[in-house]
PDB file of N, CA and C in Angstrom:
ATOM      1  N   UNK A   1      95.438 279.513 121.009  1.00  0.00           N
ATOM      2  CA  UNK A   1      95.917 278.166 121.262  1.00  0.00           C
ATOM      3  C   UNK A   1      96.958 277.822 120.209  1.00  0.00           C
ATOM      4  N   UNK A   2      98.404 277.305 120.583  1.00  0.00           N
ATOM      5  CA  UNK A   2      99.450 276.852 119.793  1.00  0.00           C
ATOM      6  C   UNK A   2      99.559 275.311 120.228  1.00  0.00           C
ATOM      7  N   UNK A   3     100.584 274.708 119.596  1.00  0.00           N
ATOM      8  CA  UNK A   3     100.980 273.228 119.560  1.00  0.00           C
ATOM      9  C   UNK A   3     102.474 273.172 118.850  1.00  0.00           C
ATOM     10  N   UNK A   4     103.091 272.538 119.447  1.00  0.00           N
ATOM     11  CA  UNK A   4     104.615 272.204 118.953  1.00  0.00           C
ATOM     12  C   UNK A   4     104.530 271.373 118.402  1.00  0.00           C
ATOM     13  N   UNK A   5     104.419 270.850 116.815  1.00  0.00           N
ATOM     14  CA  UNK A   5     104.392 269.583 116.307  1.00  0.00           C
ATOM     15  C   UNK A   5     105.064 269.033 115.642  1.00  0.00           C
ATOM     16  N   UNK A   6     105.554 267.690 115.346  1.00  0.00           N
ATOM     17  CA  UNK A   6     106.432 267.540 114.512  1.00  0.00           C
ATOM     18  C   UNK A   6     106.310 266.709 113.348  1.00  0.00           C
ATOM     19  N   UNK A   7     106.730 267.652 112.306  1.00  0.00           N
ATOM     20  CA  UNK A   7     106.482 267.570 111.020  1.00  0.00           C
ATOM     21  C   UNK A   7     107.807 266.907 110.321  1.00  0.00           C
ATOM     22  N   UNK A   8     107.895 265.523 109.697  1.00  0.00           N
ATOM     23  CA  UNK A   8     108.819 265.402 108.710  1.00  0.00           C
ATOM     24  C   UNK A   8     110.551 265.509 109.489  1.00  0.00           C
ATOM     25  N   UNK A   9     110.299 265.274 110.593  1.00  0.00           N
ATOM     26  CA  UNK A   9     111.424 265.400 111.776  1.00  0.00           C
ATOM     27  C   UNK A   9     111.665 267.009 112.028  1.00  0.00           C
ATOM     28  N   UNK A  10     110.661 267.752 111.902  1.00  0.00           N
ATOM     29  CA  UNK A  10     111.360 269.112 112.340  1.00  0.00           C
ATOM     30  C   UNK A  10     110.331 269.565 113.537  1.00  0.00           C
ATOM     31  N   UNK A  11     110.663 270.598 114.582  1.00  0.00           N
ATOM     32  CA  UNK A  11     109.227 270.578 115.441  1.00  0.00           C
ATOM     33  C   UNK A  11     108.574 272.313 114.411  1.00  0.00           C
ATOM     34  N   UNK A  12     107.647 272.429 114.711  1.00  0.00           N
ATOM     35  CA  UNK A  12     107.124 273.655 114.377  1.00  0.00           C
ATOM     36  C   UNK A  12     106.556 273.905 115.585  1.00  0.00           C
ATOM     37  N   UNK A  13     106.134 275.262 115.641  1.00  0.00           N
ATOM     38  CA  UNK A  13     104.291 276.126 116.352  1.00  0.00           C
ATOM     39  C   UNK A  13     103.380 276.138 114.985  1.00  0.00           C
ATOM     40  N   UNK A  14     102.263 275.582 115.396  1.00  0.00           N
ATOM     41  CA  UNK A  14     101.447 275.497 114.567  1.00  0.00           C
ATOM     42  C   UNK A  14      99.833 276.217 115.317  1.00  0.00           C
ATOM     43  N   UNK A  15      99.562 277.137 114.698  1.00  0.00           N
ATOM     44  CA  UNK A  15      98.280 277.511 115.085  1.00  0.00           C
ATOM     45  C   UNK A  15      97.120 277.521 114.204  1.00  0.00           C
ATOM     46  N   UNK A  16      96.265 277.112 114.319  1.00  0.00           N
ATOM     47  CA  UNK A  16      94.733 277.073 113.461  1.00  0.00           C
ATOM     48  C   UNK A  16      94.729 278.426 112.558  1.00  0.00           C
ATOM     49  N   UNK A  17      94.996 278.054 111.218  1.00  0.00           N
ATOM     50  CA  UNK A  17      94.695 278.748 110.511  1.00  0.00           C
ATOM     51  C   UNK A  17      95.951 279.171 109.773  1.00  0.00           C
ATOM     52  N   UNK A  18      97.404 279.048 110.283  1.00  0.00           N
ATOM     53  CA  UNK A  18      98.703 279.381 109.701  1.00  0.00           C
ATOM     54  C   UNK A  18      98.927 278.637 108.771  1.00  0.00           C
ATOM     55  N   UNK A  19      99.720 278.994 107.754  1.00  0.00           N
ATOM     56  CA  UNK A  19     100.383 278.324 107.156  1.00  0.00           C
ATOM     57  C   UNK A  19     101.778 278.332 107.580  1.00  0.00           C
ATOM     58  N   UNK A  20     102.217 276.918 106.938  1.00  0.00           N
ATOM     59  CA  UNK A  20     103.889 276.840 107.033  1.00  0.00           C
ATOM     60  C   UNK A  20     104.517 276.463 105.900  1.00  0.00           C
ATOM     61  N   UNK A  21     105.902 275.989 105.933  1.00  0.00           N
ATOM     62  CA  UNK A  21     106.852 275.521 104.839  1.00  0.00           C
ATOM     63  C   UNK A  21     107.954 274.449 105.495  1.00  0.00           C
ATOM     64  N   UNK A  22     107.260 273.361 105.306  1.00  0.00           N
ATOM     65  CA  UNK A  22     108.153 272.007 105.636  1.00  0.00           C
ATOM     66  C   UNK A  22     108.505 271.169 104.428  1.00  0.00           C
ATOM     67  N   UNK A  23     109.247 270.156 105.000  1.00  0.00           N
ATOM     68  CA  UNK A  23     110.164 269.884 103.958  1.00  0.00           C
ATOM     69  C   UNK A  23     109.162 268.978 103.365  1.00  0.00           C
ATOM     70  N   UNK A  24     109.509 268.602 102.080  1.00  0.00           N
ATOM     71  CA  UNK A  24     108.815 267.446 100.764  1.00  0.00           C
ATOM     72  C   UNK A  24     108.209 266.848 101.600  1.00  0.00           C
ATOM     73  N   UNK A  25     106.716 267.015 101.701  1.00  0.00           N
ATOM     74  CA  UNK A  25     105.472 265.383 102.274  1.00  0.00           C
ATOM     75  C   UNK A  25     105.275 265.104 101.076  1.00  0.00           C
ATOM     76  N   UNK A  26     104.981 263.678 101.020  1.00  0.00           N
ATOM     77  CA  UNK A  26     104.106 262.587 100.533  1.00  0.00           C
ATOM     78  C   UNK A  26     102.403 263.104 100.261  1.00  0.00           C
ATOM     79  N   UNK A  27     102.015 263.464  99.218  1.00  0.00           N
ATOM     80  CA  UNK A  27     100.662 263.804  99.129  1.00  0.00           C
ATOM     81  C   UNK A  27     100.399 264.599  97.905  1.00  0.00           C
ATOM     82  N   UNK A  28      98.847 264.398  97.215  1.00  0.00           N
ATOM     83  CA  UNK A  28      98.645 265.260  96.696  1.00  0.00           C
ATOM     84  C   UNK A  28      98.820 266.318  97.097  1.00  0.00           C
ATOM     85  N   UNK A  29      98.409 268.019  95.862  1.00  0.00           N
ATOM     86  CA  UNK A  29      97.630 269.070  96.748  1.00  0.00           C
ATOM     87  C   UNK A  29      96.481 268.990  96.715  1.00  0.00           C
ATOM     88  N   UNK A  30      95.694 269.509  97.723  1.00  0.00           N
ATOM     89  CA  UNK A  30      94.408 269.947  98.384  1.00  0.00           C
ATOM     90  C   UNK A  30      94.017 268.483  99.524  1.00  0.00           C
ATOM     91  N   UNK A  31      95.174 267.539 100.016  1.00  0.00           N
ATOM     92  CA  UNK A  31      94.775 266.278 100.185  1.00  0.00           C
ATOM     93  C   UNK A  31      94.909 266.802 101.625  1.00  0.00           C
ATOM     94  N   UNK A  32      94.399 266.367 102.778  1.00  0.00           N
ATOM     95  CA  UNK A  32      94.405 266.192 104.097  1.00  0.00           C
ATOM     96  C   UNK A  32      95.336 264.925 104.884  1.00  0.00           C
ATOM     97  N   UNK A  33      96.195 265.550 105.785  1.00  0.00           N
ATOM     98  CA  UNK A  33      97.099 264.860 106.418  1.00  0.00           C
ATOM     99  C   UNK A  33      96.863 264.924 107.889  1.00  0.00           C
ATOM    100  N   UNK A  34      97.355 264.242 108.671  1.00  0.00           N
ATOM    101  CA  UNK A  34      96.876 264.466 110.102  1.00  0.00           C
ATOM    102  C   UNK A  34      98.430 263.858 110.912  1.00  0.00           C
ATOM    103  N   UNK A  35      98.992 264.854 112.075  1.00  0.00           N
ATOM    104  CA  UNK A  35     100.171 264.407 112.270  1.00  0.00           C
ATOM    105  C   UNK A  35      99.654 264.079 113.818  1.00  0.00           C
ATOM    106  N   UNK A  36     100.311 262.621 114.565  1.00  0.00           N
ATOM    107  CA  UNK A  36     100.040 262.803 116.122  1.00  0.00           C
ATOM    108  C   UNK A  36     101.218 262.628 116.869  1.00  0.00           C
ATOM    109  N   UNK A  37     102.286 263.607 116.451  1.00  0.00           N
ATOM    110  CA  UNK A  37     103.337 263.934 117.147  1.00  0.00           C
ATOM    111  C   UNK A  37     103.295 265.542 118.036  1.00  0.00           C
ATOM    112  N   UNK A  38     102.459 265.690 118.563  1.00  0.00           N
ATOM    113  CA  UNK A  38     102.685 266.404 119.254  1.00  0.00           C
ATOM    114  C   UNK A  38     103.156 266.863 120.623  1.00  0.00           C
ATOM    115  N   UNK A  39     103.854 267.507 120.714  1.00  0.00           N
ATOM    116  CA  UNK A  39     104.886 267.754 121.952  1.00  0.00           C
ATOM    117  C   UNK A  39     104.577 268.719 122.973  1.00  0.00           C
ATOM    118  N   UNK A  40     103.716 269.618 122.578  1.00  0.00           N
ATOM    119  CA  UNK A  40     103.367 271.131 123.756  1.00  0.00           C
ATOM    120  C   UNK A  40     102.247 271.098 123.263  1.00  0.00           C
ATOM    121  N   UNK A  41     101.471 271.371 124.213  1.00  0.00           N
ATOM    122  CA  UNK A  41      99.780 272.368 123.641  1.00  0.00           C
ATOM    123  C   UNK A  41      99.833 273.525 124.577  1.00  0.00           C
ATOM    124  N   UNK A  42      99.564 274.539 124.502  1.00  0.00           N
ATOM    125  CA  UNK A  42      99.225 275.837 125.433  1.00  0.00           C
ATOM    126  C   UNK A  42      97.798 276.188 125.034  1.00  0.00           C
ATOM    127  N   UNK A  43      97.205 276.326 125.446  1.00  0.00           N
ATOM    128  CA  UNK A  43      95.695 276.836 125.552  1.00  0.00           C
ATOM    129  C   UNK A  43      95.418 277.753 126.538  1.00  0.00           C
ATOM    130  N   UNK A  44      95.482 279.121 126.168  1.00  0.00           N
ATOM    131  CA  UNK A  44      95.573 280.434 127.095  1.00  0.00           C
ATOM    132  C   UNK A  44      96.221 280.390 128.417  1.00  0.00           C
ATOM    133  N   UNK A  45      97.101 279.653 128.354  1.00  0.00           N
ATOM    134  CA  UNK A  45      98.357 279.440 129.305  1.00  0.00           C
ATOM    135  C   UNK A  45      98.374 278.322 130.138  1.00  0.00           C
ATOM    136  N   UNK A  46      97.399 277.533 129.901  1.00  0.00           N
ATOM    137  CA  UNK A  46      97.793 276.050 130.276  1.00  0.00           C
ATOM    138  C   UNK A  46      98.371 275.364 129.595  1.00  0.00           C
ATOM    139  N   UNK A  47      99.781 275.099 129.726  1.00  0.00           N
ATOM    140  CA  UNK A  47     100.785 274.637 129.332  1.00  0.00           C
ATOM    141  C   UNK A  47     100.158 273.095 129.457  1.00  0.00           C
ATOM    142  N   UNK A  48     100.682 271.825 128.520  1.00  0.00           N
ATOM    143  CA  UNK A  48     100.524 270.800 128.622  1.00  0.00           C
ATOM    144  C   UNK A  48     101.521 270.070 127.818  1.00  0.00           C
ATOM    145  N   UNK A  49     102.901 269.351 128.856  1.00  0.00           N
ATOM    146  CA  UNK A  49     103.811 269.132 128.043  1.00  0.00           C
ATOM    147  C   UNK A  49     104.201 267.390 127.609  1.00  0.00           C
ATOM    148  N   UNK A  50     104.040 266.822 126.807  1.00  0.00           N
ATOM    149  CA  UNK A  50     104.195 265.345 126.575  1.00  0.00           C
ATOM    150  C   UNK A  50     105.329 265.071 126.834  1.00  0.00           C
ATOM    151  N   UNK A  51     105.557 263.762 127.273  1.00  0.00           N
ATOM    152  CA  UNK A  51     106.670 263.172 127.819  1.00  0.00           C
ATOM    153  C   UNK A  51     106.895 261.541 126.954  1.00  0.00           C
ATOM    154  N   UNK A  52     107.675 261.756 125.835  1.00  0.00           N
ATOM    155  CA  UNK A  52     107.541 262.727 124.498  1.00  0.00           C
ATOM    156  C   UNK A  52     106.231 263.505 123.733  1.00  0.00           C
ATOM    157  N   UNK A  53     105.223 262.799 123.718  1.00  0.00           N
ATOM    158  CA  UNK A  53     104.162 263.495 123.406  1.00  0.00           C
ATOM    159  C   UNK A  53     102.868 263.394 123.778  1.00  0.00           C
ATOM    160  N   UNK A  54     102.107 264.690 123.796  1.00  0.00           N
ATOM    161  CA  UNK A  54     101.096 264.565 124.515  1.00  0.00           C
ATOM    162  C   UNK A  54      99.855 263.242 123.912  1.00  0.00           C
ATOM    163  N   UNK A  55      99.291 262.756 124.759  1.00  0.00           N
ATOM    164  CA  UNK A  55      98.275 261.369 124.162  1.00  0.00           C
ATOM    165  C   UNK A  55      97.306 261.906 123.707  1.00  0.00           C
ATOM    166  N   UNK A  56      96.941 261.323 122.725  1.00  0.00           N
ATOM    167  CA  UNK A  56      95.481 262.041 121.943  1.00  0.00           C
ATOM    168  C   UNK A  56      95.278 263.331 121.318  1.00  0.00           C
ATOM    169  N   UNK A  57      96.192 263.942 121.447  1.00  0.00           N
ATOM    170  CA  UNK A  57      96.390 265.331 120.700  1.00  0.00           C
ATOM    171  C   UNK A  57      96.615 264.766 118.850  1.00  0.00           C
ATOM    172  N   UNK A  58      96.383 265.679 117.996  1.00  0.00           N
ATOM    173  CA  UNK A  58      96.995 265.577 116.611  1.00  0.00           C
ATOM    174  C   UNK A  58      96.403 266.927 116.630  1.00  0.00           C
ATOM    175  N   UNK A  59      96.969 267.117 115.011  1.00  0.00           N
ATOM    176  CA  UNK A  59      97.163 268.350 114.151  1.00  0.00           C
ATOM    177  C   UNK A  59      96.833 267.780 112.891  1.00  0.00           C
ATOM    178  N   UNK A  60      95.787 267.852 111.930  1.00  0.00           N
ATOM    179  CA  UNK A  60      95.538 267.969 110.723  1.00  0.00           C
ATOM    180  C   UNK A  60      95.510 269.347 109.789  1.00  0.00           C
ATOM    181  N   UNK A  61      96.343 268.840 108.866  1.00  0.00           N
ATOM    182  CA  UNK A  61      96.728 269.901 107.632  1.00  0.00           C
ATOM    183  C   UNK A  61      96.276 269.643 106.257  1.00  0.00           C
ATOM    184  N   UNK A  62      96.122 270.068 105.414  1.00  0.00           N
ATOM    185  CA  UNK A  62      95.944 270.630 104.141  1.00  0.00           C
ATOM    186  C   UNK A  62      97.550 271.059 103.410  1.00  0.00           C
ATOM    187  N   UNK A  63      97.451 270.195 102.403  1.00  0.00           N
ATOM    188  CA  UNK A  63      98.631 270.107 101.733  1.00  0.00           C
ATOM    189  C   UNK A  63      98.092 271.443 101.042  1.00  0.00           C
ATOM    190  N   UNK A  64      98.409 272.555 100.590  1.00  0.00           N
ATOM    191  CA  UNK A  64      98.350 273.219  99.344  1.00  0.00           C
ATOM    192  C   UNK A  64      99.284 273.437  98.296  1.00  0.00           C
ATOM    193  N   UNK A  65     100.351 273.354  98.304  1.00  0.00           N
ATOM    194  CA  UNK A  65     101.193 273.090  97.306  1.00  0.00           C
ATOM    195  C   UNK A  65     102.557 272.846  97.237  1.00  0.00           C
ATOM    196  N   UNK A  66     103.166 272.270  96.237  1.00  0.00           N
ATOM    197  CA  UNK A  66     104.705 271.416  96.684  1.00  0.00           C
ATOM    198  C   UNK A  66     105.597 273.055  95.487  1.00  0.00           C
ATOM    199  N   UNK A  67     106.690 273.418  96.119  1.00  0.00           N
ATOM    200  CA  UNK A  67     107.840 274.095  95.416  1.00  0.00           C
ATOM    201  C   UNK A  67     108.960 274.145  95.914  1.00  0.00           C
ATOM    202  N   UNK A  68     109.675 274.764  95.367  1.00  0.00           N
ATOM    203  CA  UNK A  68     111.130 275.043  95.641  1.00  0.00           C
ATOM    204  C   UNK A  68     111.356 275.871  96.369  1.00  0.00           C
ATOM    205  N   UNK A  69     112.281 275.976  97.370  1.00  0.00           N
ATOM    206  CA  UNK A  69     113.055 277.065  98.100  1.00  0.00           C
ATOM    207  C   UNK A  69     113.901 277.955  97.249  1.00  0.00           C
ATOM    208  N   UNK A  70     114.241 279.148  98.056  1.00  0.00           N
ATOM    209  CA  UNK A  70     115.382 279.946  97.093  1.00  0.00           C
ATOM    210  C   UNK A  70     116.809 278.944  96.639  1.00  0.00           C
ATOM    211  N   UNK A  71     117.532 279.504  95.819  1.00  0.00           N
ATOM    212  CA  UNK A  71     118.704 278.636  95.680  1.00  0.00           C
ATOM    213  C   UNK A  71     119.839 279.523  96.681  1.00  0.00           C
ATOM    214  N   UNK A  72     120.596 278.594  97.484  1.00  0.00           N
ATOM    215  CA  UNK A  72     121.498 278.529  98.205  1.00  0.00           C
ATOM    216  C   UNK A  72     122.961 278.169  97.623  1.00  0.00           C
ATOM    217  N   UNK A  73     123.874 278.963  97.492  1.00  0.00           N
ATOM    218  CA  UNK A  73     124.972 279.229  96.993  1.00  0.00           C
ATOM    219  C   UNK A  73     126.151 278.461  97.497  1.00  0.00           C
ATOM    220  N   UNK A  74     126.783 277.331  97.713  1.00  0.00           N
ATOM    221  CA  UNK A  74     127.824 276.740  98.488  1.00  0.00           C
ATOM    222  C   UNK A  74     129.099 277.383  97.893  1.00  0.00           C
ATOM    223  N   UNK A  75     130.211 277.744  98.179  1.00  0.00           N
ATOM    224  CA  UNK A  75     131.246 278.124  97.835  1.00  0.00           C
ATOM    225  C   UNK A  75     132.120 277.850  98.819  1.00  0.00           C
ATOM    226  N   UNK A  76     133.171 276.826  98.100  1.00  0.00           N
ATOM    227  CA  UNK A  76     133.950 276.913  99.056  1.00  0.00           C
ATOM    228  C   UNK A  76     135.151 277.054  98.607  1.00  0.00           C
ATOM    229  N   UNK A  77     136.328 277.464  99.220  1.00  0.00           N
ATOM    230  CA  UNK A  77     137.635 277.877  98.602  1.00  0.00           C
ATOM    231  C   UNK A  77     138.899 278.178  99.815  1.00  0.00           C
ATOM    232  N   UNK A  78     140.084 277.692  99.264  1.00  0.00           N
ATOM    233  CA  UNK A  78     141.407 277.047 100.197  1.00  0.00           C
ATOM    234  C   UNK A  78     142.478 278.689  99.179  1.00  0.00           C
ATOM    235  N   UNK A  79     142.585 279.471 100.301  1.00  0.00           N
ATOM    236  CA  UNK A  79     143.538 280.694  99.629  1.00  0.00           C
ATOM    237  C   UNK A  79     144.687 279.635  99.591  1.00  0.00           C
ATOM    238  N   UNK A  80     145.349 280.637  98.304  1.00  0.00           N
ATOM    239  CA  UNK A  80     147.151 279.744  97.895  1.00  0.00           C
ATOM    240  C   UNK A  80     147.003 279.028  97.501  1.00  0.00           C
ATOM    241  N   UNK A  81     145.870 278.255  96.918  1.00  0.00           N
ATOM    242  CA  UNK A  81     146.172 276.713  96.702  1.00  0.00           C
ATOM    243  C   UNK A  81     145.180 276.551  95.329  1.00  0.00           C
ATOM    244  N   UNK A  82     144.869 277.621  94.475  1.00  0.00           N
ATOM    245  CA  UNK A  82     143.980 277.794  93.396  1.00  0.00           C
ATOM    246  C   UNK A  82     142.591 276.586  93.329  1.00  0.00           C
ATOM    247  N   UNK A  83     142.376 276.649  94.359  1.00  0.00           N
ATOM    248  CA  UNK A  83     140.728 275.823  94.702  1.00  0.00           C
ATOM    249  C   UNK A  83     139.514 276.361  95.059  1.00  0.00           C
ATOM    250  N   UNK A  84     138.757 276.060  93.902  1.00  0.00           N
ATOM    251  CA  UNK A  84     137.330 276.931  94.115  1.00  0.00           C
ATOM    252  C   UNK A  84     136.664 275.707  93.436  1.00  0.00           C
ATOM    253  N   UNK A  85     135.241 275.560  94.242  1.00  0.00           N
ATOM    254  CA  UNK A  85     134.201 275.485  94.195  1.00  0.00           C
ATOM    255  C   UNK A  85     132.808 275.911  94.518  1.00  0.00           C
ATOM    256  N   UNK A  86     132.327 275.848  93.198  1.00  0.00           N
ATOM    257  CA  UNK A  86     130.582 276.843  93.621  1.00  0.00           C
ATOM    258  C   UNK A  86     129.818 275.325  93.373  1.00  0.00           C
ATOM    259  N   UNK A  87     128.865 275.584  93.721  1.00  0.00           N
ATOM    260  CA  UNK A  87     127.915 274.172  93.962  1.00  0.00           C
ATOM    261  C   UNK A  87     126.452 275.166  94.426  1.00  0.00           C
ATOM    262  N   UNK A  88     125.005 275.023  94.120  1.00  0.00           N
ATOM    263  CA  UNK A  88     124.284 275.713  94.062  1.00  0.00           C
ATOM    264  C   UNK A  88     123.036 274.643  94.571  1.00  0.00           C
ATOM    265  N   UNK A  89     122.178 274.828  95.552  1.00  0.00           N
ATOM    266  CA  UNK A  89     121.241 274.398  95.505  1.00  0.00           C
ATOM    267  C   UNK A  89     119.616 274.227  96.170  1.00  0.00           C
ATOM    268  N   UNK A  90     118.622 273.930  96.035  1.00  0.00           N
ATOM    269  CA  UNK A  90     117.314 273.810  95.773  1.00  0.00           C
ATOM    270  C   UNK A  90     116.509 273.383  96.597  1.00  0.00           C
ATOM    271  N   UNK A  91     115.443 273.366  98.010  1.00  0.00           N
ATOM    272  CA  UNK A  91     115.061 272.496  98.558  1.00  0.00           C
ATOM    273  C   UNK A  91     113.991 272.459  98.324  1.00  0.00           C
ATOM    274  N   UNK A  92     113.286 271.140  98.130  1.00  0.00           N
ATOM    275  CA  UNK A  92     111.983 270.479  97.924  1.00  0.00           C
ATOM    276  C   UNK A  92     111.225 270.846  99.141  1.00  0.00           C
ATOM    277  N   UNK A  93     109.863 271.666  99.060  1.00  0.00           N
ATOM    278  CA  UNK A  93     109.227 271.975 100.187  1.00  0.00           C
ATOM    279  C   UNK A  93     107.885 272.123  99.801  1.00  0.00           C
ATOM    280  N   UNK A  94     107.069 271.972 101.271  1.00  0.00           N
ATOM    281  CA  UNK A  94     105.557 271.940 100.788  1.00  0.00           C
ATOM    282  C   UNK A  94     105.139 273.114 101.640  1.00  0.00           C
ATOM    283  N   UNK A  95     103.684 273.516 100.928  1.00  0.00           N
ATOM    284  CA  UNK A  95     103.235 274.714 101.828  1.00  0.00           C
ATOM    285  C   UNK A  95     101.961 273.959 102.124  1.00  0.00           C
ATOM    286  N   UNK A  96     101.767 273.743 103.896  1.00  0.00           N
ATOM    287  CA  UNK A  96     100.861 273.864 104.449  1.00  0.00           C
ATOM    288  C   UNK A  96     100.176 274.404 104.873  1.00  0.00           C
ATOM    289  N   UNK A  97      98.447 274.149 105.522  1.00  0.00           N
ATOM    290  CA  UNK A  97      97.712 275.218 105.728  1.00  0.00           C
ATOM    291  C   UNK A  97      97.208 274.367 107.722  1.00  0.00           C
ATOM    292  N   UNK A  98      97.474 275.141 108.467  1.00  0.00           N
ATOM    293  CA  UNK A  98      97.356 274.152 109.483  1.00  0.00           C
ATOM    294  C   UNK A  98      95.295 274.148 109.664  1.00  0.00           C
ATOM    295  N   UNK A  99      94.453 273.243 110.080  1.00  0.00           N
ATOM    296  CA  UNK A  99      93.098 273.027 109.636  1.00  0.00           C
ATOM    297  C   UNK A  99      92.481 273.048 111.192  1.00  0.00           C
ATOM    298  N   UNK A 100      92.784 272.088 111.629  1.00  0.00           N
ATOM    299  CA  UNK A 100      92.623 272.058 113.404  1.00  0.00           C
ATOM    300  C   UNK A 100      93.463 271.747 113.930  1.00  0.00           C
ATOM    301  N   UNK A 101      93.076 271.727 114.968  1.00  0.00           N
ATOM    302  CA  UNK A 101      94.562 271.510 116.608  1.00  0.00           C
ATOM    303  C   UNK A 101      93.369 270.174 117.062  1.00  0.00           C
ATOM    304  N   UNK A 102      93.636 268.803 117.345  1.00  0.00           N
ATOM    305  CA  UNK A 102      92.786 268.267 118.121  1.00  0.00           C
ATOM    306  C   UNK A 102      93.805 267.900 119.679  1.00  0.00           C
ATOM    307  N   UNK A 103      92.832 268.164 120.869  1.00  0.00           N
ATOM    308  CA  UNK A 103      93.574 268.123 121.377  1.00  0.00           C
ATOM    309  C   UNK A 103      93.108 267.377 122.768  1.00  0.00           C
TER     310      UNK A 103
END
């Protein structure tokens, strides 16, 4: 069983027991969150699609810990015209643990 959910404006697949990496939540770690944006449920191929989202469904998670992404390199540069810029940077992200599908 999966679920399309949406986290922090992004959608994911989230299945019981995965972890993910979404952007900066609000929360301790080890704190419990519960999202009820969900958009798809499939349950061994019964598709069930919300129109935007399905009613009564949620997804509760487990914050486990807040870090950084790799650093991402911006460079940008205009040939002939001696213009360079590097600019470097960092994204704030949390690692979740998905807990149940309620559905």
């Amino acid at each position: 069983m999966y679920v399309i959910v949406e986290i922090a404006g992004q959608q994911f697949k989230a299945e019981k027991g995965r972890k993910l990496y979404v952007n900066r939540l609000k929360g301790e770690e080890n704190s419990l969150l519960s999202f009820d944006k969900v958009l798809l449920i499939d349950n061994d191929g019964q598709v069930k699609v919300g129109s935007p989202v399905v009613e009564g469904a949620s997804v509760s998670v487990k914050i486990l810990r807040h870090l950084k992404d790799d650093k991402v390199i911006v460079f940008k540069k205009k040939r002939r015209k001696g213009y360079k810029v590097k600019n470097g940077h960092r994204q704030y992200l949390t690692q979740v643990l998905i807990e149940d599908i309620i559905a």
